[in-house]
C-alpha atoms as a PDB file:
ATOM      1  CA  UNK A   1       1.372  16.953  11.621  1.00  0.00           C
ATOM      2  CA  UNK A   2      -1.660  18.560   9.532  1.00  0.00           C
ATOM      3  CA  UNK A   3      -0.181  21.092   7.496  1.00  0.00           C
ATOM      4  CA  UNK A   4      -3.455  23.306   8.004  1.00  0.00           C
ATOM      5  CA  UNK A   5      -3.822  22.954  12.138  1.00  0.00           C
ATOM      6  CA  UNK A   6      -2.139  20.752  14.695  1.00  0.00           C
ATOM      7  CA  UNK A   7      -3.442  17.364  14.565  1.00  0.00           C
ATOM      8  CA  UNK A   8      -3.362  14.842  17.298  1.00  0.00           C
ATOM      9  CA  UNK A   9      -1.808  11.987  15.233  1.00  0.00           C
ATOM     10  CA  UNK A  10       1.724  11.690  13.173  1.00  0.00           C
ATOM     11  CA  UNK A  11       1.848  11.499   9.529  1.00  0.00           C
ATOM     12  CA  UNK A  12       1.327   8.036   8.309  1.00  0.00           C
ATOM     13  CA  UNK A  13       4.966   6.221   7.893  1.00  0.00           C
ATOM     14  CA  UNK A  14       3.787   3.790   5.135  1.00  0.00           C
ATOM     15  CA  UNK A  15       1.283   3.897   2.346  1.00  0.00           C
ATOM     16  CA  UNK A  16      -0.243   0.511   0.713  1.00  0.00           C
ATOM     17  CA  UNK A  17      -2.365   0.315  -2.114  1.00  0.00           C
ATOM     18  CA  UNK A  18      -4.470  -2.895  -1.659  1.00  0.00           C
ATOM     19  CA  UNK A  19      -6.431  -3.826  -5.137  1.00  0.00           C
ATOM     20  CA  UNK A  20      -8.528  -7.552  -5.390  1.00  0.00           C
ATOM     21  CA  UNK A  21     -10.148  -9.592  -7.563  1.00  0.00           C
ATOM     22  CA  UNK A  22      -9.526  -8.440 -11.262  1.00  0.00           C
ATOM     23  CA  UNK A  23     -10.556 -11.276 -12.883  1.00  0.00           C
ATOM     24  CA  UNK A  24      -9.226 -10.985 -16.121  1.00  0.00           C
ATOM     25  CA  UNK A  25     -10.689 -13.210 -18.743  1.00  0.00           C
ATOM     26  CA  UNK A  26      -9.898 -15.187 -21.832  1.00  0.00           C
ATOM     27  CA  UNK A  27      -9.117 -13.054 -24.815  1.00  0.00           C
ATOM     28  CA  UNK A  28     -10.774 -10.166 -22.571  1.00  0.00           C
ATOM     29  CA  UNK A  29     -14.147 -11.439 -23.186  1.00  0.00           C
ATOM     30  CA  UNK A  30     -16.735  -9.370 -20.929  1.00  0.00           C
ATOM     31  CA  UNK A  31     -17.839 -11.285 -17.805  1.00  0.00           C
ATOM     32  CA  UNK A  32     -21.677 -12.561 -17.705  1.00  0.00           C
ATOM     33  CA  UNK A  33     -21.696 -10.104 -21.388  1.00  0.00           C
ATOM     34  CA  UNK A  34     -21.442  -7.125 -19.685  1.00  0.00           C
ATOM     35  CA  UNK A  35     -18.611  -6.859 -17.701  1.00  0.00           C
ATOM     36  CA  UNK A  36     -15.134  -5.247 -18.690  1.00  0.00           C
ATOM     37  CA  UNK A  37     -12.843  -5.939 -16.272  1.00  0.00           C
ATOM     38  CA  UNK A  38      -9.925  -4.853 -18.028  1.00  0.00           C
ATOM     39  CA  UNK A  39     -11.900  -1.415 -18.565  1.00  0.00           C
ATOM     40  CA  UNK A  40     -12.386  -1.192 -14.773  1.00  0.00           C
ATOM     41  CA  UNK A  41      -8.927  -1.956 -13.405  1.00  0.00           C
ATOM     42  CA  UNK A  42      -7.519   0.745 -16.093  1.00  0.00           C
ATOM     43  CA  UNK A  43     -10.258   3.016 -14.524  1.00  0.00           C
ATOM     44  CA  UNK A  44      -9.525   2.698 -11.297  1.00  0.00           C
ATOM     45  CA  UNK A  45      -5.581   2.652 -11.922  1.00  0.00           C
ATOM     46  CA  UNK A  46      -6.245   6.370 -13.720  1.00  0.00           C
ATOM     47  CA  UNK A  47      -7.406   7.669 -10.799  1.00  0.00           C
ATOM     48  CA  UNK A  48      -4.344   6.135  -8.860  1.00  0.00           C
ATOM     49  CA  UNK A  49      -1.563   7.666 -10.622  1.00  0.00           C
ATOM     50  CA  UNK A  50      -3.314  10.718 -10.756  1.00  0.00           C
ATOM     51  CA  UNK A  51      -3.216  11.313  -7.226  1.00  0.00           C
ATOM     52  CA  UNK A  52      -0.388  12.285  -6.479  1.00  0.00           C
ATOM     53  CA  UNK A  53       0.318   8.814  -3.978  1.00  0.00           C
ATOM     54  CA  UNK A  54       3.509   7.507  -3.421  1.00  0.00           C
ATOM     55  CA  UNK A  55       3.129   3.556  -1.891  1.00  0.00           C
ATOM     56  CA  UNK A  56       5.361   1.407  -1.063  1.00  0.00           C
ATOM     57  CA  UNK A  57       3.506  -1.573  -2.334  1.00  0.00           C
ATOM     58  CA  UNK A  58       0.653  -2.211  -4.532  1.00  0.00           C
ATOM     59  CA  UNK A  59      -0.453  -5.962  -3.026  1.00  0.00           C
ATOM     60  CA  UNK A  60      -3.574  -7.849  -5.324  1.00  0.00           C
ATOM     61  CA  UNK A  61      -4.915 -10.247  -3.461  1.00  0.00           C
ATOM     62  CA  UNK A  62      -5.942 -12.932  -5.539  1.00  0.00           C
ATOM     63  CA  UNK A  63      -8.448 -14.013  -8.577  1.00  0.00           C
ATOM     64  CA  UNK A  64      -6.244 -11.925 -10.966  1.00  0.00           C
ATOM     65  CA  UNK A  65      -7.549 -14.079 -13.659  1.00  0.00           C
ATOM     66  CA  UNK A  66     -10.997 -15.309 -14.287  1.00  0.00           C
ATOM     67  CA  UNK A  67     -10.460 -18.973 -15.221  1.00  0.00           C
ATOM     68  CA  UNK A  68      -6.648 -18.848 -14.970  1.00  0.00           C
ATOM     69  CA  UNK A  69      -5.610 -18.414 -18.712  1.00  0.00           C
ATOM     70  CA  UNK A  70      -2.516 -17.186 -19.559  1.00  0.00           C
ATOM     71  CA  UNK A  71      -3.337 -14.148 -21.737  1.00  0.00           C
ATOM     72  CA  UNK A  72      -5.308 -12.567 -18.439  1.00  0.00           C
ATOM     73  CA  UNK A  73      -2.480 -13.298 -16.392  1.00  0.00           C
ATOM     74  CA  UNK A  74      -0.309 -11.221 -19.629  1.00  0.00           C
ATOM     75  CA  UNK A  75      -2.677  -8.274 -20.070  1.00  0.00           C
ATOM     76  CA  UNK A  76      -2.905  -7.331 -16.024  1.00  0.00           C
ATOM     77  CA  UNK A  77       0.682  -7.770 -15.577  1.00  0.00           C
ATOM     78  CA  UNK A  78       1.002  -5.309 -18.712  1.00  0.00           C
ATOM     79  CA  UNK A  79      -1.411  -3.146 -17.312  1.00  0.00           C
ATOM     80  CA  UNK A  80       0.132  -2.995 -13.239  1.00  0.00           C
ATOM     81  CA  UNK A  81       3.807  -3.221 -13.335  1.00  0.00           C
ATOM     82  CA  UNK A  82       4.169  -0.058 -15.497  1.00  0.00           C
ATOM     83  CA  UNK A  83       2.288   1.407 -12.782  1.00  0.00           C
ATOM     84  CA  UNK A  84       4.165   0.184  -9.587  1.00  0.00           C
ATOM     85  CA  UNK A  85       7.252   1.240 -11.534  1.00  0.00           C
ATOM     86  CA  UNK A  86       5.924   4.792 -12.103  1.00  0.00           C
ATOM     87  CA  UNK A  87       4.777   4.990  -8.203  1.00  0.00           C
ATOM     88  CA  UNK A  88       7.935   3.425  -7.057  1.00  0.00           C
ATOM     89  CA  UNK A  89       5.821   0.894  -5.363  1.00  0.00           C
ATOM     90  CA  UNK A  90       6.954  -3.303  -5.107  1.00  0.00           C
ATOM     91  CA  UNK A  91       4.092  -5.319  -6.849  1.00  0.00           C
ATOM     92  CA  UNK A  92       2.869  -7.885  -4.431  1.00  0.00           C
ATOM     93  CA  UNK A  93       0.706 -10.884  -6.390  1.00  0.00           C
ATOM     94  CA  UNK A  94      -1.923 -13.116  -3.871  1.00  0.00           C
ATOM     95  CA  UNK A  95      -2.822 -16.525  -5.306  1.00  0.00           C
ATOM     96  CA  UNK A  96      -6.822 -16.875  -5.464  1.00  0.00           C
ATOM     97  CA  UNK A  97      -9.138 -19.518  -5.879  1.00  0.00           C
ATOM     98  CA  UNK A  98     -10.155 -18.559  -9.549  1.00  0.00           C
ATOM     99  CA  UNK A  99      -6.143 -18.549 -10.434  1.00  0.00           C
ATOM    100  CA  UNK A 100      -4.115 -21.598 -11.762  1.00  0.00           C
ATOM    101  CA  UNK A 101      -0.877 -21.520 -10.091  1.00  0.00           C
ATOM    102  CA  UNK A 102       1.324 -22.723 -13.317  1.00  0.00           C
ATOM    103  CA  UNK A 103       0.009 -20.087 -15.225  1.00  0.00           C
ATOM    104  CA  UNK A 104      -0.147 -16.979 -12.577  1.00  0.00           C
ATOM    105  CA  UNK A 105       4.053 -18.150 -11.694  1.00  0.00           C
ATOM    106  CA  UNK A 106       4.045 -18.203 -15.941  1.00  0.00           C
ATOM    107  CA  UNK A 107       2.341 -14.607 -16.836  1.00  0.00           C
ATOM    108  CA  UNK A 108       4.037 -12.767 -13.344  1.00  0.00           C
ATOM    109  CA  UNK A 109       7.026 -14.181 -12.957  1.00  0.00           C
ATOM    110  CA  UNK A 110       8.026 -15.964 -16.312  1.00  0.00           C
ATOM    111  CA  UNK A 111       8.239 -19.392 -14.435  1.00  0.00           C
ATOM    112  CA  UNK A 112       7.876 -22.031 -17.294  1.00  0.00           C
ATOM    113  CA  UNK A 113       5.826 -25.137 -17.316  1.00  0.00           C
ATOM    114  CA  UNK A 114       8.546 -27.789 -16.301  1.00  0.00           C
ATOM    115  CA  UNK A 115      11.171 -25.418 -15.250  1.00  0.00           C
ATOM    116  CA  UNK A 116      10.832 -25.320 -11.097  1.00  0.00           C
ATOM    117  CA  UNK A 117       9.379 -28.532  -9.675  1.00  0.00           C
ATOM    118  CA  UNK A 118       7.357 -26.499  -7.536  1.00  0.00           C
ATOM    119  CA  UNK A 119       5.445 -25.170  -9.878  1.00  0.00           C
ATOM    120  CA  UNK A 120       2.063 -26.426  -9.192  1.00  0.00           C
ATOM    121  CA  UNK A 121       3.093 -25.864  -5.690  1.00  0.00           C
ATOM    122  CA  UNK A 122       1.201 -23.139  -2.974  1.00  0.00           C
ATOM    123  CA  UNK A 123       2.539 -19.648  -3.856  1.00  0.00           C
ATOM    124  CA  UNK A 124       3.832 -17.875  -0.659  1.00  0.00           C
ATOM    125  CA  UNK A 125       6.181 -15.358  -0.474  1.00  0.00           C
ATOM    126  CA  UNK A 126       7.627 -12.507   1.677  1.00  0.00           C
ATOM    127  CA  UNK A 127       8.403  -9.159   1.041  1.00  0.00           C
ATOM    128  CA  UNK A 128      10.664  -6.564   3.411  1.00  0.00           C
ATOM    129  CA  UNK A 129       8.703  -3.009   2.890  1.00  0.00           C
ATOM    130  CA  UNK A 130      11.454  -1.165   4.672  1.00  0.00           C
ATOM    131  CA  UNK A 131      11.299  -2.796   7.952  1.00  0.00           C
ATOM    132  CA  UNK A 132       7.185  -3.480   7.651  1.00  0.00           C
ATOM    133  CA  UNK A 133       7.200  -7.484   6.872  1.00  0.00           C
ATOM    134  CA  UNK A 134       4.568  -8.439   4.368  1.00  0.00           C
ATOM    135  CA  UNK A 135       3.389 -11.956   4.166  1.00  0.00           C
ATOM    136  CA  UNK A 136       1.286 -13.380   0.973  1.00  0.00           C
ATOM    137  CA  UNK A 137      -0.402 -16.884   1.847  1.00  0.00           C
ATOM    138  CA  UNK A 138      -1.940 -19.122  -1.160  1.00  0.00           C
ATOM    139  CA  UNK A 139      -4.993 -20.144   0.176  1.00  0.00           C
ATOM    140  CA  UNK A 140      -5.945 -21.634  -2.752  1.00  0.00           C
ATOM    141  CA  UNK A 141      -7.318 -25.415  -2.944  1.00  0.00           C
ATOM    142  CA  UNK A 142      -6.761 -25.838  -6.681  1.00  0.00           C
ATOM    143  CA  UNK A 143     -10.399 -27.190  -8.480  1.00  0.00           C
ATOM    144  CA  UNK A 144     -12.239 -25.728  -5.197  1.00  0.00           C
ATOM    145  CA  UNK A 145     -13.477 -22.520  -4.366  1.00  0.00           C
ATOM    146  CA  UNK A 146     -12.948 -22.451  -0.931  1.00  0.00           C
ATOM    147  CA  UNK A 147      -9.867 -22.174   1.125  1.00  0.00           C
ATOM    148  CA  UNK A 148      -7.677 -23.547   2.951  1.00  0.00           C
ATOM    149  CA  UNK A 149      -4.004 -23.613   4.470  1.00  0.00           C
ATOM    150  CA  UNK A 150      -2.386 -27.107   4.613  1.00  0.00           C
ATOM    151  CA  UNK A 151       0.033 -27.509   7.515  1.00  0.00           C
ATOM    152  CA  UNK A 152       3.654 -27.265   5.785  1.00  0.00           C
ATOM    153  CA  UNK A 153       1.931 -23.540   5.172  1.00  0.00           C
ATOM    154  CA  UNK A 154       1.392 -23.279   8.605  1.00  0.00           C
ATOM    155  CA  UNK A 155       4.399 -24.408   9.933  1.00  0.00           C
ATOM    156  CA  UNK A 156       6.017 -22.292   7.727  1.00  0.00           C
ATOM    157  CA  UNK A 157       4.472 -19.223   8.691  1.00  0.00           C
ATOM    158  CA  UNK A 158       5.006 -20.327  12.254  1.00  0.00           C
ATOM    159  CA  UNK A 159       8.602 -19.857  11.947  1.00  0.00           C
ATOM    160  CA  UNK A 160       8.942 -17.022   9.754  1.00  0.00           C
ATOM    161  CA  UNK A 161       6.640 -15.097  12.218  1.00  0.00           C
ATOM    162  CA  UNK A 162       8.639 -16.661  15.266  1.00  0.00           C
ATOM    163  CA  UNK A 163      11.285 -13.608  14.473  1.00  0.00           C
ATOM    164  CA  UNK A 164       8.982 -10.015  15.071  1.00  0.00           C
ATOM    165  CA  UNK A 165       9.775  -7.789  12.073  1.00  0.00           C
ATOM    166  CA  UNK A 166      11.169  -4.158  12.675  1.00  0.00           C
ATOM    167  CA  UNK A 167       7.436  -2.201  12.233  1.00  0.00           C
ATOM    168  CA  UNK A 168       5.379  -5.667  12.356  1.00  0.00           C
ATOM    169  CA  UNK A 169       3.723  -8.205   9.948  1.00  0.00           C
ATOM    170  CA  UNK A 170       0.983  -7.913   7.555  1.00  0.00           C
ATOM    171  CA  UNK A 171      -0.711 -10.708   6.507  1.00  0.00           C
ATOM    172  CA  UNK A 172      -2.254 -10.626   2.491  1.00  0.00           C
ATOM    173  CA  UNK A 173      -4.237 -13.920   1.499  1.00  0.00           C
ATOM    174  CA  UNK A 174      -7.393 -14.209  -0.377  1.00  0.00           C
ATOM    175  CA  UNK A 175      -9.927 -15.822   1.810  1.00  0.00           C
ATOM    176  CA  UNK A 176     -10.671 -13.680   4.545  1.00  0.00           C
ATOM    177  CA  UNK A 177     -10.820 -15.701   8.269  1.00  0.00           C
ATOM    178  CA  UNK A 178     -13.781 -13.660   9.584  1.00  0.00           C
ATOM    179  CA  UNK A 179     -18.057 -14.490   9.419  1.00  0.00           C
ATOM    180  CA  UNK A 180     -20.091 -13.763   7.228  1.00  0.00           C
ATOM    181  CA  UNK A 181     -23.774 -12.717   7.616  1.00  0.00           C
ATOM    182  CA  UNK A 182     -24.246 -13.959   3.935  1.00  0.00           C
ATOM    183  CA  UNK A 183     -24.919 -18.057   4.022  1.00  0.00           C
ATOM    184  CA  UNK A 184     -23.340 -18.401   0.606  1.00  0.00           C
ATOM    185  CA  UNK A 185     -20.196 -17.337   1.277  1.00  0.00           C
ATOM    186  CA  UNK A 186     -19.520 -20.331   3.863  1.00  0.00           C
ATOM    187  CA  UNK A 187     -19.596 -22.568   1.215  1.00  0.00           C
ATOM    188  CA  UNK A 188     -16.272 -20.581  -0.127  1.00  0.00           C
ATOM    189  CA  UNK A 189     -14.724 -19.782   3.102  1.00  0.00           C
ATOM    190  CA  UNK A 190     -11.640 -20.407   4.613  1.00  0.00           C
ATOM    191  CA  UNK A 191     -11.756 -24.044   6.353  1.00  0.00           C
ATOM    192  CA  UNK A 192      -9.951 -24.794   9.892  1.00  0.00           C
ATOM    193  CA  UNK A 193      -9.221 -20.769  10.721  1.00  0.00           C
ATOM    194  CA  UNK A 194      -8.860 -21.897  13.874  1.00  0.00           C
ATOM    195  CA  UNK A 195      -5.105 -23.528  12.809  1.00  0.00           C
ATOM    196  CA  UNK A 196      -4.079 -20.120  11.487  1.00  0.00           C
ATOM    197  CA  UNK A 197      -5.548 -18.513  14.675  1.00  0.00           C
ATOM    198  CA  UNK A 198      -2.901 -20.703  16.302  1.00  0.00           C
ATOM    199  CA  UNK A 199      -0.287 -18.961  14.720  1.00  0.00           C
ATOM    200  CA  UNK A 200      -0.922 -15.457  14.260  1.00  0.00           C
ATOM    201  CA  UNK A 201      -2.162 -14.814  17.941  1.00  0.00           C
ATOM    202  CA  UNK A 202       0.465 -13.347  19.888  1.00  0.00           C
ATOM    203  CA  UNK A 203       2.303 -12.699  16.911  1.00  0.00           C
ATOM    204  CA  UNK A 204       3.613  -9.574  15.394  1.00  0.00           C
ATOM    205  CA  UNK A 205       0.820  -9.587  13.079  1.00  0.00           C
ATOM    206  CA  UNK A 206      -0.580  -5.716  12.526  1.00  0.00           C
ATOM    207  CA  UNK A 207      -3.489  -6.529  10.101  1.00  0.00           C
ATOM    208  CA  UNK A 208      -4.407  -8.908   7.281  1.00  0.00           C
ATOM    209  CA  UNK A 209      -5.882  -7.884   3.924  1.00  0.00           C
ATOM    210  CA  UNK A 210      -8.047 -10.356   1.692  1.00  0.00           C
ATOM    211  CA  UNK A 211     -10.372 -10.030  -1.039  1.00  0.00           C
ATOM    212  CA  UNK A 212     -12.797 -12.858  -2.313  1.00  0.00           C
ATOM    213  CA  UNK A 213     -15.928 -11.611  -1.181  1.00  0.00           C
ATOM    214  CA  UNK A 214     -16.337  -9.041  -3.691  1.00  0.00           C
ATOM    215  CA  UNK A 215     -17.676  -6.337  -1.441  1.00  0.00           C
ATOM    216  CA  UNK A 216     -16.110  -4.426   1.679  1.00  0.00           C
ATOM    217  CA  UNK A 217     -16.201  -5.217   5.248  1.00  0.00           C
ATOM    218  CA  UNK A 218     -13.759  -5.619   8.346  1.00  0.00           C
ATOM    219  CA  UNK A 219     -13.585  -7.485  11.273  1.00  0.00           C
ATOM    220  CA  UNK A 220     -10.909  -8.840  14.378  1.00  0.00           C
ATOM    221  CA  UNK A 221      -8.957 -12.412  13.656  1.00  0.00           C
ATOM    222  CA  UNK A 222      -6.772 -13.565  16.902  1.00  0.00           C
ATOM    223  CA  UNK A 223      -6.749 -10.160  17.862  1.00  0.00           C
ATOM    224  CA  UNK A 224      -5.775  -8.284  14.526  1.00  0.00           C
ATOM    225  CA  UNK A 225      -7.507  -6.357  12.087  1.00  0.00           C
ATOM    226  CA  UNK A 226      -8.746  -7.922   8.804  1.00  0.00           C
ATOM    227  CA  UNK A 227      -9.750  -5.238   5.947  1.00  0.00           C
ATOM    228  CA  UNK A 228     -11.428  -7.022   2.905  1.00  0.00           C
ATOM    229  CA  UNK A 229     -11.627  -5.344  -0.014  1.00  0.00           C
ATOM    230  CA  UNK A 230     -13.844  -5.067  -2.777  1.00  0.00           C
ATOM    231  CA  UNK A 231     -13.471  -6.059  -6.033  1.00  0.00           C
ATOM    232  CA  UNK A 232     -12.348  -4.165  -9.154  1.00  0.00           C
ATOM    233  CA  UNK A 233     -14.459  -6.609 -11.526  1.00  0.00           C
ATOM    234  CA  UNK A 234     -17.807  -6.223 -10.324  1.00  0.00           C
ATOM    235  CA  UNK A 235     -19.739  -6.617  -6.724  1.00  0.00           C
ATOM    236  CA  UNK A 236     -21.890  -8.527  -4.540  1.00  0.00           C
ATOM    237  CA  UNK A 237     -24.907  -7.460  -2.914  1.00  0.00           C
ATOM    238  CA  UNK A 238     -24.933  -6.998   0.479  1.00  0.00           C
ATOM    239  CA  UNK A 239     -28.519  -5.869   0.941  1.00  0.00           C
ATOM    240  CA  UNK A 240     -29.789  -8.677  -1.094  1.00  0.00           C
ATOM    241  CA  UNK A 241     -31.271 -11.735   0.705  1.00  0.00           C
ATOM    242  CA  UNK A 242     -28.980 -13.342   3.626  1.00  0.00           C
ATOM    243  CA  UNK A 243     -29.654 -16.827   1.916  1.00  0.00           C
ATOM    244  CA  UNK A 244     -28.626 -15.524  -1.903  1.00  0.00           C
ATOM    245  CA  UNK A 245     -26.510 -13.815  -3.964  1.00  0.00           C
ATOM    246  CA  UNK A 246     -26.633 -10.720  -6.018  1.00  0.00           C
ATOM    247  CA  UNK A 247     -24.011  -9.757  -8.786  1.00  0.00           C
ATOM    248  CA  UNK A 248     -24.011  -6.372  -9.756  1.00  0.00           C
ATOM    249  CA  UNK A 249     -21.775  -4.411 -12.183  1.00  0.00           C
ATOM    250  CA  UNK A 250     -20.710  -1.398 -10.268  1.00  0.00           C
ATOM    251  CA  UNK A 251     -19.886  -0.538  -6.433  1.00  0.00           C
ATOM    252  CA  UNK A 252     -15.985  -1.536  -7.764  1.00  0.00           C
ATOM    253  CA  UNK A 253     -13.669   0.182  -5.120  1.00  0.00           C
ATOM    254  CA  UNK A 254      -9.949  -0.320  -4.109  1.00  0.00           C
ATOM    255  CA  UNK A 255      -8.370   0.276  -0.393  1.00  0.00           C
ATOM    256  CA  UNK A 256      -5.309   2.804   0.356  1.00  0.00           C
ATOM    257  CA  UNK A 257      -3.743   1.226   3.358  1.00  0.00           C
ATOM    258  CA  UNK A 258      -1.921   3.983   5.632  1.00  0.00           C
ATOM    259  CA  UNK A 259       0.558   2.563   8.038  1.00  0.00           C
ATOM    260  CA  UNK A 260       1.253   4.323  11.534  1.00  0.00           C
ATOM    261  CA  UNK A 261       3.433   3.509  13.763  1.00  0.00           C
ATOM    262  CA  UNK A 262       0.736   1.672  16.205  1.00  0.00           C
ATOM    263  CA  UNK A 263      -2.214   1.628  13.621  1.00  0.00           C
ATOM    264  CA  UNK A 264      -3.517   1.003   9.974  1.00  0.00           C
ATOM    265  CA  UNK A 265      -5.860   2.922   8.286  1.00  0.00           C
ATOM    266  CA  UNK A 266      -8.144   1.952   5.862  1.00  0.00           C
ATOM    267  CA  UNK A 267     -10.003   3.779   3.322  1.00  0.00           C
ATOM    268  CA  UNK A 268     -12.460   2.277   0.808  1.00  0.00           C
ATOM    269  CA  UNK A 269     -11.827   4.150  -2.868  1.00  0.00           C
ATOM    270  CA  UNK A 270     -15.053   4.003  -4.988  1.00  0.00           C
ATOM    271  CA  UNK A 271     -13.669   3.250  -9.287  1.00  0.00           C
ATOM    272  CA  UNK A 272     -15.468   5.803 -11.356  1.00  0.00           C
ATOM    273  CA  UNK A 273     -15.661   9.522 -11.986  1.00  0.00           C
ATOM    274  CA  UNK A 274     -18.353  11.953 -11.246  1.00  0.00           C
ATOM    275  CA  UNK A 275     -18.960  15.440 -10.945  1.00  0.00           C
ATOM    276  CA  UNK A 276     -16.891  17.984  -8.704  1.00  0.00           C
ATOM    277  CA  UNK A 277     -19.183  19.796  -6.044  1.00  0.00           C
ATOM    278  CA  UNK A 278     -16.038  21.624  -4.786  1.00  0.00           C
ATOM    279  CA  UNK A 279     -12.171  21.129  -4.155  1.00  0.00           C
ATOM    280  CA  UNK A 280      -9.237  23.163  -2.571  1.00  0.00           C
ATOM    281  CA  UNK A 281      -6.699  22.933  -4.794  1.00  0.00           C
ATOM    282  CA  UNK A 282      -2.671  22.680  -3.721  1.00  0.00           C
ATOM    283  CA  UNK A 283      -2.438  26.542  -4.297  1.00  0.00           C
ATOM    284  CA  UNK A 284      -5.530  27.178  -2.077  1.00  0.00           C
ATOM    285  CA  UNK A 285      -4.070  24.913   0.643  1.00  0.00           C
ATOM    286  CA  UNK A 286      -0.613  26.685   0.305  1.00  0.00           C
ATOM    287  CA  UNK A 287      -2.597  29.688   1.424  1.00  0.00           C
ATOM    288  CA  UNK A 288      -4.393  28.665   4.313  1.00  0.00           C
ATOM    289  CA  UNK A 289      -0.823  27.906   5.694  1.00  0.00           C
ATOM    290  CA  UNK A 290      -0.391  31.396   5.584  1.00  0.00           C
ATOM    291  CA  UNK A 291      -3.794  32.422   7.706  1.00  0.00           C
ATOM    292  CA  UNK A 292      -4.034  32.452  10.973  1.00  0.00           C
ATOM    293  CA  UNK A 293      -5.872  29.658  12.630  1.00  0.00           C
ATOM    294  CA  UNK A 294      -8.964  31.485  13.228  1.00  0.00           C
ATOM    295  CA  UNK A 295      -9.829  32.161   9.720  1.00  0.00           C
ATOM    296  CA  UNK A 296      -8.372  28.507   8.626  1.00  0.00           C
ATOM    297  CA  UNK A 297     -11.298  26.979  10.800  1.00  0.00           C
ATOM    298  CA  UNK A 298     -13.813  29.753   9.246  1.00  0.00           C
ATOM    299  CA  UNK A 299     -12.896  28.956   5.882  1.00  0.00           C
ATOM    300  CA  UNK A 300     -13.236  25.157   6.650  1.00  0.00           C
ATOM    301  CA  UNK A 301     -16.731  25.596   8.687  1.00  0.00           C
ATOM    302  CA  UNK A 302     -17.629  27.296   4.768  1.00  0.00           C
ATOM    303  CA  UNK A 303     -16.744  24.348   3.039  1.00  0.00           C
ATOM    304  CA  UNK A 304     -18.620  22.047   4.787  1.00  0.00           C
ATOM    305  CA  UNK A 305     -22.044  24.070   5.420  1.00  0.00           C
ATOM    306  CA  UNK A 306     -24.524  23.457   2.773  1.00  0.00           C
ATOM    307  CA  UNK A 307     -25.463  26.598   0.542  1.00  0.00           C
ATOM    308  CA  UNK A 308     -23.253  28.814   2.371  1.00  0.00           C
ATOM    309  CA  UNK A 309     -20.588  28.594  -0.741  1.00  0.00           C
ATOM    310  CA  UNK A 310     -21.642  28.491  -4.505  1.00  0.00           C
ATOM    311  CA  UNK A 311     -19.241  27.559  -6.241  1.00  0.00           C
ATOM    312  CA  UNK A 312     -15.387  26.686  -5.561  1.00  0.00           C
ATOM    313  CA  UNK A 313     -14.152  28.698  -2.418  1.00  0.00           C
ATOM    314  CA  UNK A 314     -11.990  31.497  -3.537  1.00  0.00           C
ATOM    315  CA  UNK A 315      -9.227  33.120  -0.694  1.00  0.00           C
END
């Protein structure tokens, strides 16, 4: 329920914070000279913990490092799990195709070189969030930049998804299986979707999350949701030419994923800090509980009409 007027849906149950594409470098050398993308993260991670959230699960979905060296993989870890800790959120890490999976199981999990046999091996993993199952699928094809799935992944998934979770399945893998109106990106897309399609229809699959593309945008895949987010690093163009690519340093964002209990919501979070037009602070809003509903819809209609306040709204 709203806590200012009835509203017509729940509360959300669940909370996700869904981050992509860091792409920490060597020795935190800027990216193409100008880019900081330890800078960025820690921006964008301020603005996090500031707001008051409480997830259940911050999930990365892949390229944490640049070109897979181990200090990157040491400096975000450093930099997120004090974080999750503080939020009381689990830390879910997504294999992408910029990663090295020796050194991403080294700098997150403190697997060493020769100590699991499986080391080089695809990273999945999943993770119980309180009855919502979360899946994370390497879809990494190590020395390519495209994905793929081979079929021991497949079958895999087949049978962990052939028992339905409590509140459903999430799906979190890098390469997102949806179009793109951008020819570039199909020569780093995922290959044979129509294998994982197999799977996940019919399912208990909810929604899927990737990254990779460095810019937001959503789409259906065998009948579920898929929410890619953008990048915390730096962004692509997607008003540049259909046949080329654009990088540009800034446009970063992050996605907060709010669970329901037949939906997901997701809302694109823009990394950066600008000016306050106007805000209703948690005293204000403890107020308008107090008002009758008449004057809380007045007071709202005043917020939103241009000119009619000039400054912050006082009650």
């Amino acid at each position: 329920m709203n806590p200012l007027w009835p509203s017509q849906y729940p509360r959300p149950e669940q909370l996700i914070v869904h981050l992509s594409d860091t792409h920490f470098t060597a020795a935190r050398s800027p990216m193409f000279g100008i880019v900081d993308s330890d800078a960025n993260l820690a921006t964008a991670l301020r603005g996090l913990t500031g707001a008051g959230l409480h997830p259940d699960a911050i999930v990365v979905t892949g390229d944490v490092a640049d070109t897979g060296a181990p200090d990157a993989y040491d400096r975000v870890r450093a930099m997120l799990e004090p974080v999750a800790a503080e939020l009381g959120a689990e830390l879910v890490w997504v294999m992408g195709n910029h990663d090295v999976r020796s050194n991403f199981r080294r700098g997150l999990f403190d697997v060493e070189p020769g100590s699991d046999a499986a080391a080089d091996a695809p990273y999945d993993r999943v993770v119980d969030l309180d009855g919502l199952r979360l899946i994370a699928l390497d879809s990494s094809v190590p020395g390519f930049h495209y994905g793929a799935l081979d079929p021991a992944q497949l079958e895999w998934l087949a049978d962990v998804l052939s028992t339905a979770a409590p509140r459903g399945t999430l799906l979190a893998l890098h390469h997102p299986p949806i179009p793109s109106p951008q020819l570039f990106d199909e020569l780093i897309e995922l290959r044979d979707q129509a294998a994982l399609e197999a799977v996940v229809r019919g399912s208990d699959v909810r929604g899927i999350l990737a990254g990779h593309l460095h810019y937001s945008t959503h789409s259906m895949f065998a009948g579920v949701p898929v929410s890619v987010t953008s990048a915390t690093c730096y962004t692509n163009d997607p008003l540049f030419s259909q046949a080329g690519l654009r990088a540009q340093a800034g446009g970063q964002a992050f996605d907060l994923v709010h669970v329901y209990g037949d939906r997901m919501l997701h809302t694109t979070v823009p990394i950066g800090e600008w000016p306050t037009v106007y805000e209703v602070t948690a005293a204000q809003a403890a107020q308008l509980l107090q008002l009758p509903e008449e004057q809380q819809q007045e007071l709202a209609r005043r917020y939103i009409t241009v000119g009619e306040l000039s400054g912050p709204p006082q009650l």
